[in-house]
C-alpha atoms as a PDB file:
ATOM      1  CA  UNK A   1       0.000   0.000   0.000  1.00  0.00           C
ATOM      2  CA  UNK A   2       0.882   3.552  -0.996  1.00  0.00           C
ATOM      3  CA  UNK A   3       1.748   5.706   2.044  1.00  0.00           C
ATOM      4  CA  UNK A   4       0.365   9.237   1.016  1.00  0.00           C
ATOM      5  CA  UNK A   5       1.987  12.442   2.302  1.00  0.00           C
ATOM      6  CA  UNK A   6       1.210  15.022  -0.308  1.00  0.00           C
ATOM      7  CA  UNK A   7      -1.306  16.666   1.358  1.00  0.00           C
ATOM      8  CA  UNK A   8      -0.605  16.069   4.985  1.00  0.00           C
ATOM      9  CA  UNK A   9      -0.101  19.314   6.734  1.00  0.00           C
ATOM     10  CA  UNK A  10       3.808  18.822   7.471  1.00  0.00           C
ATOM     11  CA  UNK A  11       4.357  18.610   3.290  1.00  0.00           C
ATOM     12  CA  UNK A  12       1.793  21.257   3.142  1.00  0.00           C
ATOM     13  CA  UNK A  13       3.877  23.655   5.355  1.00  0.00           C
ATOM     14  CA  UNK A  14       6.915  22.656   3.412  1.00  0.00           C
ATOM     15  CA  UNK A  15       5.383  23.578  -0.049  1.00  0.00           C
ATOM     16  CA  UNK A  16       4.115  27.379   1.440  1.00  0.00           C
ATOM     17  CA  UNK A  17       7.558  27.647   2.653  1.00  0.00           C
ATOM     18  CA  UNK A  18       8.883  26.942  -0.476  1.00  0.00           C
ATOM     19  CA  UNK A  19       6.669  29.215  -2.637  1.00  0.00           C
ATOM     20  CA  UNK A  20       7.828  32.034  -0.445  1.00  0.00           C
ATOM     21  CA  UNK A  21       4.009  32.433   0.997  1.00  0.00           C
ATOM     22  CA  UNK A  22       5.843  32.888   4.524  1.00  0.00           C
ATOM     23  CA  UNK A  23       7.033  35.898   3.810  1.00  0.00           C
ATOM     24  CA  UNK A  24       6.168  39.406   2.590  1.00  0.00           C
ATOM     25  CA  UNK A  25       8.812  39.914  -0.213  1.00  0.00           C
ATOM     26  CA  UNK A  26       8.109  39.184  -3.681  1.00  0.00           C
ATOM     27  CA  UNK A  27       5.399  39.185  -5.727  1.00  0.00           C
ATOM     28  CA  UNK A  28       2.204  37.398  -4.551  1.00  0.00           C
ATOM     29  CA  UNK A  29       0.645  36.606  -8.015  1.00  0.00           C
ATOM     30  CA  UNK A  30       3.614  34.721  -8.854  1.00  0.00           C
ATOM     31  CA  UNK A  31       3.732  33.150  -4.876  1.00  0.00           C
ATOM     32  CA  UNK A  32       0.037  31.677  -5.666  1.00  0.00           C
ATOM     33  CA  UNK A  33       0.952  30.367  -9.055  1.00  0.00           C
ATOM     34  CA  UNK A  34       4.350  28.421  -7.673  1.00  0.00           C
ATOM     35  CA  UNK A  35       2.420  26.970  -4.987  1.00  0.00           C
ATOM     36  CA  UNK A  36       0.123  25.499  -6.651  1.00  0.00           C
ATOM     37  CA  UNK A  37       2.549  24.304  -9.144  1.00  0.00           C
ATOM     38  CA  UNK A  38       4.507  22.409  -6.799  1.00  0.00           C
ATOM     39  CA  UNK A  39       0.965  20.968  -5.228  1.00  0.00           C
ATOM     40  CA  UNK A  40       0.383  19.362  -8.212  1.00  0.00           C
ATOM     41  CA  UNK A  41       3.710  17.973  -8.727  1.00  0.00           C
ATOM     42  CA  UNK A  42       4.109  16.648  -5.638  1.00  0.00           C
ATOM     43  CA  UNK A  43       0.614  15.291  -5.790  1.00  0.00           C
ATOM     44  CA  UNK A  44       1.142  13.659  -9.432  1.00  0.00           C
ATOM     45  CA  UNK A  45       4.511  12.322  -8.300  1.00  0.00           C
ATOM     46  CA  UNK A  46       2.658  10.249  -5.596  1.00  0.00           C
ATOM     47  CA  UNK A  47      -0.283   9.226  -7.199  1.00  0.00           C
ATOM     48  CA  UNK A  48       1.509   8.118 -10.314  1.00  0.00           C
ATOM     49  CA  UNK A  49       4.204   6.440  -8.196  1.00  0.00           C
ATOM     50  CA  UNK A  50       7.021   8.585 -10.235  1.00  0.00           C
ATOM     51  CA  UNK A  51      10.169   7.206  -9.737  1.00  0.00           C
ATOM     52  CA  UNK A  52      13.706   8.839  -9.333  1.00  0.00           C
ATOM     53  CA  UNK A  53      14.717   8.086 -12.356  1.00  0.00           C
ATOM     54  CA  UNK A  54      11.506   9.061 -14.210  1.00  0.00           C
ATOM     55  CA  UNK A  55      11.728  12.485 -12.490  1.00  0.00           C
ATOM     56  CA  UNK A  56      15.250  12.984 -12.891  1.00  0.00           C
ATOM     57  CA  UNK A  57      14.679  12.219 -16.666  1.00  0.00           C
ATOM     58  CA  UNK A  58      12.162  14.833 -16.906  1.00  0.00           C
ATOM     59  CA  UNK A  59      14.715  17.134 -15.076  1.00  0.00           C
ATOM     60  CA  UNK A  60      17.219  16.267 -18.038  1.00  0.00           C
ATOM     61  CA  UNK A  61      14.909  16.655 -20.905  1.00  0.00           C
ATOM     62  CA  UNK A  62      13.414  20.512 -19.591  1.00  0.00           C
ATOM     63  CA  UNK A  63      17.277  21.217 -19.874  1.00  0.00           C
ATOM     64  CA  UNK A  64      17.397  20.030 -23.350  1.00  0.00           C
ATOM     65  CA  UNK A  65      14.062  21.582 -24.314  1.00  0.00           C
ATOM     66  CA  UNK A  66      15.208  25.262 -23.123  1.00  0.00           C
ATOM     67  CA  UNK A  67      18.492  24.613 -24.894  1.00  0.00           C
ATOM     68  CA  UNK A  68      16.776  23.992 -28.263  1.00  0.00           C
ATOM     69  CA  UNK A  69      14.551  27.039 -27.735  1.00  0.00           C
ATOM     70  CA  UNK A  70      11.478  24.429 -28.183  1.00  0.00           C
ATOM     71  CA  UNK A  71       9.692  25.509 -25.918  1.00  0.00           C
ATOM     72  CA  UNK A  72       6.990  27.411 -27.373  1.00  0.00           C
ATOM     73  CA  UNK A  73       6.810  24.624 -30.159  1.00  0.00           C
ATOM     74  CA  UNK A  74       5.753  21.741 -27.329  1.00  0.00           C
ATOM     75  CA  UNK A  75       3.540  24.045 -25.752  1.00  0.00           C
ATOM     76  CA  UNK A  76       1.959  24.144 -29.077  1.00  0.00           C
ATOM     77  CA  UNK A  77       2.467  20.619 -29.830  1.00  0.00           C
ATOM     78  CA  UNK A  78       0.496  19.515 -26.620  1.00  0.00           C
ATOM     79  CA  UNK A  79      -2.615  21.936 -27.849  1.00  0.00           C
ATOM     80  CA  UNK A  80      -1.877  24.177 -24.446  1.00  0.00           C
ATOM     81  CA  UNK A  81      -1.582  26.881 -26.644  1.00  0.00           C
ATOM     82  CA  UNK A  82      -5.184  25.948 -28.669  1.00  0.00           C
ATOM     83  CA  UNK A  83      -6.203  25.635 -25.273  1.00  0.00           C
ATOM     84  CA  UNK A  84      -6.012  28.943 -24.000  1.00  0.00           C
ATOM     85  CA  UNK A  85      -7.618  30.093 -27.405  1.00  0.00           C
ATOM     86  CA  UNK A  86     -10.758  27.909 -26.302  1.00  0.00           C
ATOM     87  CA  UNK A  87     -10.223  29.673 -23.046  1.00  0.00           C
ATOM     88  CA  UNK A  88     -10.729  32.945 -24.360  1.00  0.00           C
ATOM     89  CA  UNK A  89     -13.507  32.103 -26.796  1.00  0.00           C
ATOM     90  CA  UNK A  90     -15.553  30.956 -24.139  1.00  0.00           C
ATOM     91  CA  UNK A  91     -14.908  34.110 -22.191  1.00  0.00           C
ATOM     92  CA  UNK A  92     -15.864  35.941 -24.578  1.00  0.00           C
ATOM     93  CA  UNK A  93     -19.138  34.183 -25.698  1.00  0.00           C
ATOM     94  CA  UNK A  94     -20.117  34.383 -21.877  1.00  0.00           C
ATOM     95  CA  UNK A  95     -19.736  38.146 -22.396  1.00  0.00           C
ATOM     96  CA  UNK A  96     -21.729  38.220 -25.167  1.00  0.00           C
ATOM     97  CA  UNK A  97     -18.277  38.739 -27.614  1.00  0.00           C
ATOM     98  CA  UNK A  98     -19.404  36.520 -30.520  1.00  0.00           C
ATOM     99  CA  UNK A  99     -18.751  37.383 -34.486  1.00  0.00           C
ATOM    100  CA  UNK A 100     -15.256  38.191 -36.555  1.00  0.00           C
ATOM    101  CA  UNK A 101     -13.086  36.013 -37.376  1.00  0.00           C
ATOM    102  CA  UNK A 102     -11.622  33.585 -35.345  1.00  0.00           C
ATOM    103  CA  UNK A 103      -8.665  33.499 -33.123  1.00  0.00           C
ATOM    104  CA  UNK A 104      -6.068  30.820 -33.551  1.00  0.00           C
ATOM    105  CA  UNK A 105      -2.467  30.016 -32.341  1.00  0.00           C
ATOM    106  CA  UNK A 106       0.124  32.878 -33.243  1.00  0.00           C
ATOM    107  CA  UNK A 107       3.397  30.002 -32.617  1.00  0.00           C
ATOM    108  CA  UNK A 108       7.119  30.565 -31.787  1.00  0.00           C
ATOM    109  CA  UNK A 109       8.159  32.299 -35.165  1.00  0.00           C
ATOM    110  CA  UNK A 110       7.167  36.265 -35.088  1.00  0.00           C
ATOM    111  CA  UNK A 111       9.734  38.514 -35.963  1.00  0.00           C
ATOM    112  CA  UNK A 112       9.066  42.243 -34.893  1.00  0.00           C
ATOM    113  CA  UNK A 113      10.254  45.287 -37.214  1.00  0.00           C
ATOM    114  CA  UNK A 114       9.358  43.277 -40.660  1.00  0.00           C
ATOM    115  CA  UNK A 115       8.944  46.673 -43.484  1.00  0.00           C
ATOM    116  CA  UNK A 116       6.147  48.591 -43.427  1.00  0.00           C
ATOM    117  CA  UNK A 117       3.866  48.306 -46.971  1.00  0.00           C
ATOM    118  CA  UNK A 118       0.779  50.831 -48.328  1.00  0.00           C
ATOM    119  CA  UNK A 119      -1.848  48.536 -49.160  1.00  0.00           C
ATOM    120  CA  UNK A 120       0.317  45.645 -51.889  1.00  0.00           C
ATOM    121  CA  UNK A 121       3.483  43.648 -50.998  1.00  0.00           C
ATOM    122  CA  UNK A 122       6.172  40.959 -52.784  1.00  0.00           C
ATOM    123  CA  UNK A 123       6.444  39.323 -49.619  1.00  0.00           C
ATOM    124  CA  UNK A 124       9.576  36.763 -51.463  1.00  0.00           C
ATOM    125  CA  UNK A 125      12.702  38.102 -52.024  1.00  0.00           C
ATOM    126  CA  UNK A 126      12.905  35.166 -55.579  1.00  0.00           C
ATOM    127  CA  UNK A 127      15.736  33.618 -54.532  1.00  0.00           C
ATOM    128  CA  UNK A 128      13.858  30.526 -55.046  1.00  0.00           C
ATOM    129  CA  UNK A 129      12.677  30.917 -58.714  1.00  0.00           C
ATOM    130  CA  UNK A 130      11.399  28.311 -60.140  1.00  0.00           C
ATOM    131  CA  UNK A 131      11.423  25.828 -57.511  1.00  0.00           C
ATOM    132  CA  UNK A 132       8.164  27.742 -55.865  1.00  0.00           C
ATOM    133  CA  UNK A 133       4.725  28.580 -57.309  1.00  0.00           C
ATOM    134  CA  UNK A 134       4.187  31.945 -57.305  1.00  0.00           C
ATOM    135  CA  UNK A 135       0.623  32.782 -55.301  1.00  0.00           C
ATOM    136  CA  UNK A 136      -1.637  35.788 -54.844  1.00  0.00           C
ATOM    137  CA  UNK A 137      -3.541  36.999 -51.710  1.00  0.00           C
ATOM    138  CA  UNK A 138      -5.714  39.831 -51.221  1.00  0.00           C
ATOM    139  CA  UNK A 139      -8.892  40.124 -49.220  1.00  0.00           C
ATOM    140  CA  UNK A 140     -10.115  43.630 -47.211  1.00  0.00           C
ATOM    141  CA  UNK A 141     -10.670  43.919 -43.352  1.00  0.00           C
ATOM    142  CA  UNK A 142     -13.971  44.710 -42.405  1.00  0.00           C
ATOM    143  CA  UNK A 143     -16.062  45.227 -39.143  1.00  0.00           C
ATOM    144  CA  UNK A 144     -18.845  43.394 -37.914  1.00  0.00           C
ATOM    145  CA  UNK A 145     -21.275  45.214 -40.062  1.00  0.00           C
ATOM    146  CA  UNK A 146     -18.868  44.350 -43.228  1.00  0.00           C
ATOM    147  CA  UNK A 147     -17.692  47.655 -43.302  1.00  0.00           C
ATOM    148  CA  UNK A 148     -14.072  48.313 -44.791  1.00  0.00           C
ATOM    149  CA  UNK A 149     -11.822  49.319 -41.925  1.00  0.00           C
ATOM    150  CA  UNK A 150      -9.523  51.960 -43.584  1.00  0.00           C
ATOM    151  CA  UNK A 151      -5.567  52.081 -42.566  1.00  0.00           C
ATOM    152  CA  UNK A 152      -6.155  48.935 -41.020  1.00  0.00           C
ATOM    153  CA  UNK A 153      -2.611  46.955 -40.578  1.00  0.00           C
ATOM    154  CA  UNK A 154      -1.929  43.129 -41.493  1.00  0.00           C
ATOM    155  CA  UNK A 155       1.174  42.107 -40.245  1.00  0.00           C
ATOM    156  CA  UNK A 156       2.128  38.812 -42.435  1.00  0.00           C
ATOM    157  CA  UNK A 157       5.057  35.768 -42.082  1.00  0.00           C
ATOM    158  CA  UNK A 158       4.930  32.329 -43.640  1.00  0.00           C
ATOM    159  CA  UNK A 159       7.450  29.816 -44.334  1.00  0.00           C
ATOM    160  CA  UNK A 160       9.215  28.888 -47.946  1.00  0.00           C
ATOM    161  CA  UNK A 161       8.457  26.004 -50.074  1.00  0.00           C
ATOM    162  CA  UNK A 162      10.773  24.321 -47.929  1.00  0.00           C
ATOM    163  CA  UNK A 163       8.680  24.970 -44.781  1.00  0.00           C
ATOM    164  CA  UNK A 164      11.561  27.252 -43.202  1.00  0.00           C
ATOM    165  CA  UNK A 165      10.848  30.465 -41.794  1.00  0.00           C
ATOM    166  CA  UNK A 166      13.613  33.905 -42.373  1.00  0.00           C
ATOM    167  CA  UNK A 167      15.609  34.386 -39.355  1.00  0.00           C
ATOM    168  CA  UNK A 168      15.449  31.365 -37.628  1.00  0.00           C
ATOM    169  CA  UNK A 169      16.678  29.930 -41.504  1.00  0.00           C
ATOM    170  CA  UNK A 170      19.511  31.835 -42.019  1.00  0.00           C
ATOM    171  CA  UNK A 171      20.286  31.109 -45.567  1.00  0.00           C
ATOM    172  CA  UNK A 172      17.486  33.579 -46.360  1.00  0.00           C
ATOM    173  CA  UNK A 173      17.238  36.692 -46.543  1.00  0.00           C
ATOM    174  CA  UNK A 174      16.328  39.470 -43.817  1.00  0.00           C
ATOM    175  CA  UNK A 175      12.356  39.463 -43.052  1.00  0.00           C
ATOM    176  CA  UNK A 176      12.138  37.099 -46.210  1.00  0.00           C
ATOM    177  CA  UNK A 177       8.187  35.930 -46.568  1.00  0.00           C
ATOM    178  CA  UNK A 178       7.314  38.628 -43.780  1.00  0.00           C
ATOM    179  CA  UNK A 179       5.738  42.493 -44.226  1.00  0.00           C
ATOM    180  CA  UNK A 180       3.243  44.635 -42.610  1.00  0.00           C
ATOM    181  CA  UNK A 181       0.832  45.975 -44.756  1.00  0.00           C
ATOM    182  CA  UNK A 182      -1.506  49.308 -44.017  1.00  0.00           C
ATOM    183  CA  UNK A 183      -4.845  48.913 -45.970  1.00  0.00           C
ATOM    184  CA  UNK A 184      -5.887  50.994 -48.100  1.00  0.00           C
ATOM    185  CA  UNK A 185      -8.937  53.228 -47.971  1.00  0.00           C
ATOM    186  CA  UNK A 186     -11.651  50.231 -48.789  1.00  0.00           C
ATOM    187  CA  UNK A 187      -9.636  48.161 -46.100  1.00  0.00           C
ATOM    188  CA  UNK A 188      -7.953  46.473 -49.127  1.00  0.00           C
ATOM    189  CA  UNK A 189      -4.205  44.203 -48.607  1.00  0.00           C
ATOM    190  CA  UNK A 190      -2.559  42.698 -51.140  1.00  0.00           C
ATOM    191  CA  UNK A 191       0.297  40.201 -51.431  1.00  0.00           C
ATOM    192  CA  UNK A 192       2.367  38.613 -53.862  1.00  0.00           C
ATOM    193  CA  UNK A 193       4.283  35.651 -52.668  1.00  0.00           C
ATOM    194  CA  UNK A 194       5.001  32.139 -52.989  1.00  0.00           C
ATOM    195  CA  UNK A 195       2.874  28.893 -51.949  1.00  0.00           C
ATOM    196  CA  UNK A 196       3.864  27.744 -48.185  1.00  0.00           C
ATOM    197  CA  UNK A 197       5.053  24.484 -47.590  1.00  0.00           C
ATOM    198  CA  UNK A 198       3.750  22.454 -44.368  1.00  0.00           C
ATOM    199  CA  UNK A 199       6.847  21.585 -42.079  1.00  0.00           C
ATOM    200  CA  UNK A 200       7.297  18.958 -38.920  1.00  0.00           C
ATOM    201  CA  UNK A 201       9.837  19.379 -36.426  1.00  0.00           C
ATOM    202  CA  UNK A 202      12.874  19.034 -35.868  1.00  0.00           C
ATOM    203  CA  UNK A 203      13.082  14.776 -36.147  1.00  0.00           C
ATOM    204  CA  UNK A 204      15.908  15.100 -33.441  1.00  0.00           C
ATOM    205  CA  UNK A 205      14.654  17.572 -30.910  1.00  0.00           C
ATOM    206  CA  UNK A 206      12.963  17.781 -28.229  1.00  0.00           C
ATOM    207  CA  UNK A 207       9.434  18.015 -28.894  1.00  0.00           C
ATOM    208  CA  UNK A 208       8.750  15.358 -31.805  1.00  0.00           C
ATOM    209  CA  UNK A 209      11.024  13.143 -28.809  1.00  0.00           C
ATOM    210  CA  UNK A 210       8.040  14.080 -26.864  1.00  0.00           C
ATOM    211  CA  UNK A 211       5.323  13.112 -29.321  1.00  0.00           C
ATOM    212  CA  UNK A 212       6.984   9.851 -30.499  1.00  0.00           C
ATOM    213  CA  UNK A 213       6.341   9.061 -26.674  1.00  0.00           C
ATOM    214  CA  UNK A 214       2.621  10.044 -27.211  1.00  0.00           C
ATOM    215  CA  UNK A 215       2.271   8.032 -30.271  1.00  0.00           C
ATOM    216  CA  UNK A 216       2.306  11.236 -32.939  1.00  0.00           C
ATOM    217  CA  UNK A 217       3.333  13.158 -35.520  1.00  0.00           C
ATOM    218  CA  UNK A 218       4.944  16.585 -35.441  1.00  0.00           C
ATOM    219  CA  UNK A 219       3.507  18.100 -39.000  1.00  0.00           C
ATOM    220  CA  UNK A 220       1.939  20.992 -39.674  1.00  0.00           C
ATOM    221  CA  UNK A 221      -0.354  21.640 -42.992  1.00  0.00           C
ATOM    222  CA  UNK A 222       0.805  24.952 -45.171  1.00  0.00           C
ATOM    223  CA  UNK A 223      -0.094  27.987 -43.403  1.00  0.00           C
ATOM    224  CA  UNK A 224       0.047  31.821 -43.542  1.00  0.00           C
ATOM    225  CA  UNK A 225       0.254  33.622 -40.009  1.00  0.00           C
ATOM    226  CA  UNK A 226      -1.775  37.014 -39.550  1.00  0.00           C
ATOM    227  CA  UNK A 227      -1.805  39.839 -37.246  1.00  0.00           C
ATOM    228  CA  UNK A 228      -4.517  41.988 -37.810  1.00  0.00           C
ATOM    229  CA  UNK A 229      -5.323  45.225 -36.492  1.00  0.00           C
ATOM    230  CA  UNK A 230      -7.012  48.432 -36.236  1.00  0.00           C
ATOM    231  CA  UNK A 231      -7.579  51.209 -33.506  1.00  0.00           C
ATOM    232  CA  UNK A 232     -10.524  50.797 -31.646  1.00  0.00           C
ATOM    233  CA  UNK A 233     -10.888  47.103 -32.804  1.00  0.00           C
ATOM    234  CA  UNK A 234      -9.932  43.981 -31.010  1.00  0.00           C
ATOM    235  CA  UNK A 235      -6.582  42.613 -31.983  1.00  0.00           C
ATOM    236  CA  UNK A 236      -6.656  39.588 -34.067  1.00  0.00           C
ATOM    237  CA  UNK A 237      -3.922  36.928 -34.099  1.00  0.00           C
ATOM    238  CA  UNK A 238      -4.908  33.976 -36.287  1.00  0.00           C
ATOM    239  CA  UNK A 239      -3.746  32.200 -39.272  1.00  0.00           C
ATOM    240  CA  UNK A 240      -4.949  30.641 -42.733  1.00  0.00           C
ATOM    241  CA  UNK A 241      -4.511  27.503 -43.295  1.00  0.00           C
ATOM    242  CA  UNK A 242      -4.035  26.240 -46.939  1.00  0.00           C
ATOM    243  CA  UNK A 243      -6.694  23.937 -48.262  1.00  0.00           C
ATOM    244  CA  UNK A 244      -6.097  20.532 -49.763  1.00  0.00           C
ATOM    245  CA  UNK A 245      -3.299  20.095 -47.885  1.00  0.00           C
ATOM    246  CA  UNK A 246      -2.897  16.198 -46.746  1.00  0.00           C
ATOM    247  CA  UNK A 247      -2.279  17.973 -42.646  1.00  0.00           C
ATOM    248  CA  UNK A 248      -5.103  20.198 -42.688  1.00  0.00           C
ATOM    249  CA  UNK A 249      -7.636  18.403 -40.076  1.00  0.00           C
ATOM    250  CA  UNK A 250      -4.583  16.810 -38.697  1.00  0.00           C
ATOM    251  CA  UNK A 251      -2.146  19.726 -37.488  1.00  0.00           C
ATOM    252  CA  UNK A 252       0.123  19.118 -34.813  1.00  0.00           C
ATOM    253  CA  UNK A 253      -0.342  21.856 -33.307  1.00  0.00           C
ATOM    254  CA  UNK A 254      -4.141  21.969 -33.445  1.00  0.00           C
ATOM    255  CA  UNK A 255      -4.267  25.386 -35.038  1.00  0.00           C
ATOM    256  CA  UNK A 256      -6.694  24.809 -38.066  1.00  0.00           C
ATOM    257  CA  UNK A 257     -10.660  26.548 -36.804  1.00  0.00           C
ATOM    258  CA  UNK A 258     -13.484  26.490 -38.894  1.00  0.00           C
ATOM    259  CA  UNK A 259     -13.664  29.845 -40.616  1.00  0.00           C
ATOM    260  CA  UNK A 260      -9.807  29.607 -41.206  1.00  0.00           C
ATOM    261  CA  UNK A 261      -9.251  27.760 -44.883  1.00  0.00           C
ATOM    262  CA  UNK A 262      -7.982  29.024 -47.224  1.00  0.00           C
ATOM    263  CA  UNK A 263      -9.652  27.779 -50.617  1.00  0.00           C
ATOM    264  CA  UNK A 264      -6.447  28.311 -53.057  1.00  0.00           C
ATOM    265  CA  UNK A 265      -6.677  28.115 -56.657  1.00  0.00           C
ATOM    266  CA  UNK A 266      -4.168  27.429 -59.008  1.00  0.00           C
ATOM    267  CA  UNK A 267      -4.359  28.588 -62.067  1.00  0.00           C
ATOM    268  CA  UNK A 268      -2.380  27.151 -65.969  1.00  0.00           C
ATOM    269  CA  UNK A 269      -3.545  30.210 -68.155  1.00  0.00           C
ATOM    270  CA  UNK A 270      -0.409  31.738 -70.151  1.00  0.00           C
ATOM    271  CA  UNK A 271      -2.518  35.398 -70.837  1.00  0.00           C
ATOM    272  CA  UNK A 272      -3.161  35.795 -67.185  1.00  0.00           C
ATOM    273  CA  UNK A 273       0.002  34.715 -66.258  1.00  0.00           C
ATOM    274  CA  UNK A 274       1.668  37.419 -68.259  1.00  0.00           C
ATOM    275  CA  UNK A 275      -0.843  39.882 -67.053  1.00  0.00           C
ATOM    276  CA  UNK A 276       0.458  39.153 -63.495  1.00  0.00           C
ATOM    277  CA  UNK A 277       3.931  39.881 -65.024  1.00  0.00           C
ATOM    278  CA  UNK A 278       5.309  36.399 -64.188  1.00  0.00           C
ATOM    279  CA  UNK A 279       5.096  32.481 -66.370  1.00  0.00           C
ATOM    280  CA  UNK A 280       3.568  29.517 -65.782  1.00  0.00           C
ATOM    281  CA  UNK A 281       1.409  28.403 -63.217  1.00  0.00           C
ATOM    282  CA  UNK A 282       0.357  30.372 -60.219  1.00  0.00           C
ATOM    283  CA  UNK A 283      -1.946  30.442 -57.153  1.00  0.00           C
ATOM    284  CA  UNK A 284      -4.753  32.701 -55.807  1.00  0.00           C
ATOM    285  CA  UNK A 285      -6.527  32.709 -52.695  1.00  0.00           C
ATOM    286  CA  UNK A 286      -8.589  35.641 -51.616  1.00  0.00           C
ATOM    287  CA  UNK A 287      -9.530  36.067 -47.715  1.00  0.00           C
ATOM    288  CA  UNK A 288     -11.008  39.011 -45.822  1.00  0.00           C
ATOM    289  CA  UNK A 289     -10.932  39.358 -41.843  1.00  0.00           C
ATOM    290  CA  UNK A 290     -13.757  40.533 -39.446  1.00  0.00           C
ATOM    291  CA  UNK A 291     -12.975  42.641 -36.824  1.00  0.00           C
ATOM    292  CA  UNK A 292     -14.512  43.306 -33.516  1.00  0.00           C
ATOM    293  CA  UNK A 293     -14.984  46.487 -31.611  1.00  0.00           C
ATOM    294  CA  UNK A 294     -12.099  46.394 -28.491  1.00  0.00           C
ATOM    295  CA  UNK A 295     -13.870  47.647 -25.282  1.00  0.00           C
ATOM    296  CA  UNK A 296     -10.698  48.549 -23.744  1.00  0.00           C
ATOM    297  CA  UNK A 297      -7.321  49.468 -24.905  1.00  0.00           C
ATOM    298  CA  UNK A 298      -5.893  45.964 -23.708  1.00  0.00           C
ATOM    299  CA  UNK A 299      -8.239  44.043 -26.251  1.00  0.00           C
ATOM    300  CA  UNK A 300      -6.421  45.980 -29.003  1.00  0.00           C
ATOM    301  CA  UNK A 301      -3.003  45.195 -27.998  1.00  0.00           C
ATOM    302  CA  UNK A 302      -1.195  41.913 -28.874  1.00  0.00           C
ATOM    303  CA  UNK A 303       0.021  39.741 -25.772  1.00  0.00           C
ATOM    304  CA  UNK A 304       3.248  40.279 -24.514  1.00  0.00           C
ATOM    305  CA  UNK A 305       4.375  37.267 -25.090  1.00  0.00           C
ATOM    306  CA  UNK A 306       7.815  36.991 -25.849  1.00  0.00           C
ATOM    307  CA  UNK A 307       8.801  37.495 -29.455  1.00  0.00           C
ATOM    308  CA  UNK A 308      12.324  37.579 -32.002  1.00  0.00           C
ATOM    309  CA  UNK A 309      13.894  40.971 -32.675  1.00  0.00           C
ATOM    310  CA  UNK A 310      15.365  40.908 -36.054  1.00  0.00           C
ATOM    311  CA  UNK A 311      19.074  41.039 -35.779  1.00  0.00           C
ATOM    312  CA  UNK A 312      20.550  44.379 -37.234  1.00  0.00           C
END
C-alpha cells in the first residue's frame, strides 16, 4: 500500500515555505501560481508512483528543451496553446463577444520590425525561382457590419516552399516571406508571394522526442500567419490555413478553426500569367478578416508574449 503524504499538513507547510508564501517579499501573483505548481507535482509524483529516475529524466529533458529554444513549439504541440484560445472564446461568448473572425495560435516564429507596406506587398525576395509557385492573396478587413476598416494593418510571415521560416533559416534573406501591410482606404491588402510548404519538427529535438512518446506526428499543414489590427478594434492573431493540404484536419499543433481555410486556386492560363507579369502556373486565394470592436485598450493590444527581434 501507498503511504500518502502530499497533502498532509507537514508537506503542506513545506510547499508554502517553499513558494515564499511565509514571507512578505516578492510578488504574490507569482507566490500563488508556484504553490500550486509544486501541489500538483508533488501530488502527481505520488499518485503516479514517479520514480527517481523518471523524475530525474524529466529534469534532463526541460534542460534540453530550453536549450533547443522548443519551448513554445511543445507548448503548441500539446494543444496548451489551442487551449487557452478555447479559453478565451468561451470568455468571450459568456460576455456576449461573438462574431469576426476567429482566433487561432500565433506560434514561436514572429519577428518584430518586418517593413512597413501601403496597401500591396512581394512578400519573397525570388531567390527561389522556379522551384516555388508563385501565389496571390488579397482580401479587405472589415467590421462586424462588413464595413471596410480603412488604414487597417496586417502584419504577415509564412514559411518557404521548404517549410523554413527567415531568421530562424539563415540562408534567407532578412524578413524574407514577412511584411506589414496598411490597408488601403476600402480596407484592401494585397500580397504577392510564394505557396507555403507544411513543415514537422525538428526529427531530433525535443518536442517530436516528446510526441513519439505520445504516439504522434509533429507536421503541420501549409499555413500563412496574420496579425490583424485596427484602432478601436480587437486585436486579431490567427492564421490561414491552406486547403487541400494532406495535414489540414490533422495539425500538430491543433491550429486549423473552422472559418480559417484558405480555398487556393491554381491557375495554368499563359494570358493571365503574363498579365500578373510572371510564367507559368500560379496560385490565388482571396480572404477578408472581421474585426470586432475592443472595449478597452488591452483588447487591441497583442500579448506580450515573448517574441524575435530581427538582428541588425
Amino acid at each position: 500500500m501507498t503511504v500518502s503524504i502530499y497533502n498532509s499538513p507537514q508537506v503542506l507547510a513545506f510547499l508554502e515555505d517553499a513558494a515564499g508564501l511565509r514571507n512578505t517579499e516578492g510578488s504574490a501573483r507569482n507566490k500563488q501560481i508556484v504553490f500550486r505548481l509544486l501541489q500538483e507535482t508533488v501530488r502527481l509524483i505520488e499518485e503516479l508512483d514517479i520514480s527517481d529516475d523518471e523524475f530525474w529524466s524529466a529534469v534532463e529533458y526541460f534542460n534540453r528543451l530550453g536549450a533547443s529554444n522548443e519551448a513554445g513549439l511543445l507548448v503548441a504541440g500539446l494543444g496548451i496553446e489551442h487551449f487557452l484560445d478555447l479559453r478565451n472564446d468561451a470568455k468571450q461568448a459568456e460576455a456576449g463577444r461573438v462574431g469576426g473572425t476567429p482566433r487561432t495560435i500565433e506560434g514561436p516564429l514572429y519577428v518584430a520590425g518586418a517593413p512597413l507596406c501601403d496597401g500591396y506587398a512581394r512578400l519573397d525576395d525570388g531567390a527561389e525561382g522556379d522551384a516555388a509557385t508563385v501565389m496571390f492573396v488579397e482580401g479587405q478587413v472589415l467590421d462586424l457590419q462588413g464595413l471596410p476598416i480603412p488604414g487597417a494593418l496586417v502584419d504577415i510571415w509564412q514559411a518557404d516552399s521548404k517549410g523554413n521560416y527567415s531568421h530562424f533559416d539563415k540562408s534567407q534573406s532578412e524578413f524574407n516571406l514577412r511584411r506589414r501591410i496598411v490597408a488601403d482606404a476600402q480596407g484592401r491588402y494585397r500580397v504577392r508571394s510564394i505557396v507555403p510548404s507544411g513543415y514537422g519538427c525538428n526529427p531530433l529535438g525535443p518536442t517530436q522526442e516528446c510526441l513519439n512518446q505520445l504516439g504522434r506526428h509533429g507536421q503541420r499543414p501549409a499555413h500563412i500567419h496574420f496579425f490583424v489590427s485596427a484602432a478601436g478594434y480587437e486585436h486579431l492573431t490567427t492564421q490561414i490555413n491552406l486547403s487541400n493540404d494532406a495535414y489540414l484536419w490533422d495539425d500538430f499543433a491543433y491550429a486549423t478553426r473552422d472559418g480559417l481555410i484558405g480555398e487556393v486556386r491554381f491557375v495554368e492560363d499563359a494570358p493571365t500569367a503574363r498579365e500578373r507579369e510572371i510564367s507559368g502556373r500560379f496560385a490565388e486565394m482571396t480572404f477578408d478578416f472581421q474585426l470586432r470592436p475592443a472595449l478597452d485598450s488591452a483588447a487591441a493590444r497583442r500579448s506580450n508574449r515573448p517574441r524575435a527581434l530581427q538582428e541588425a
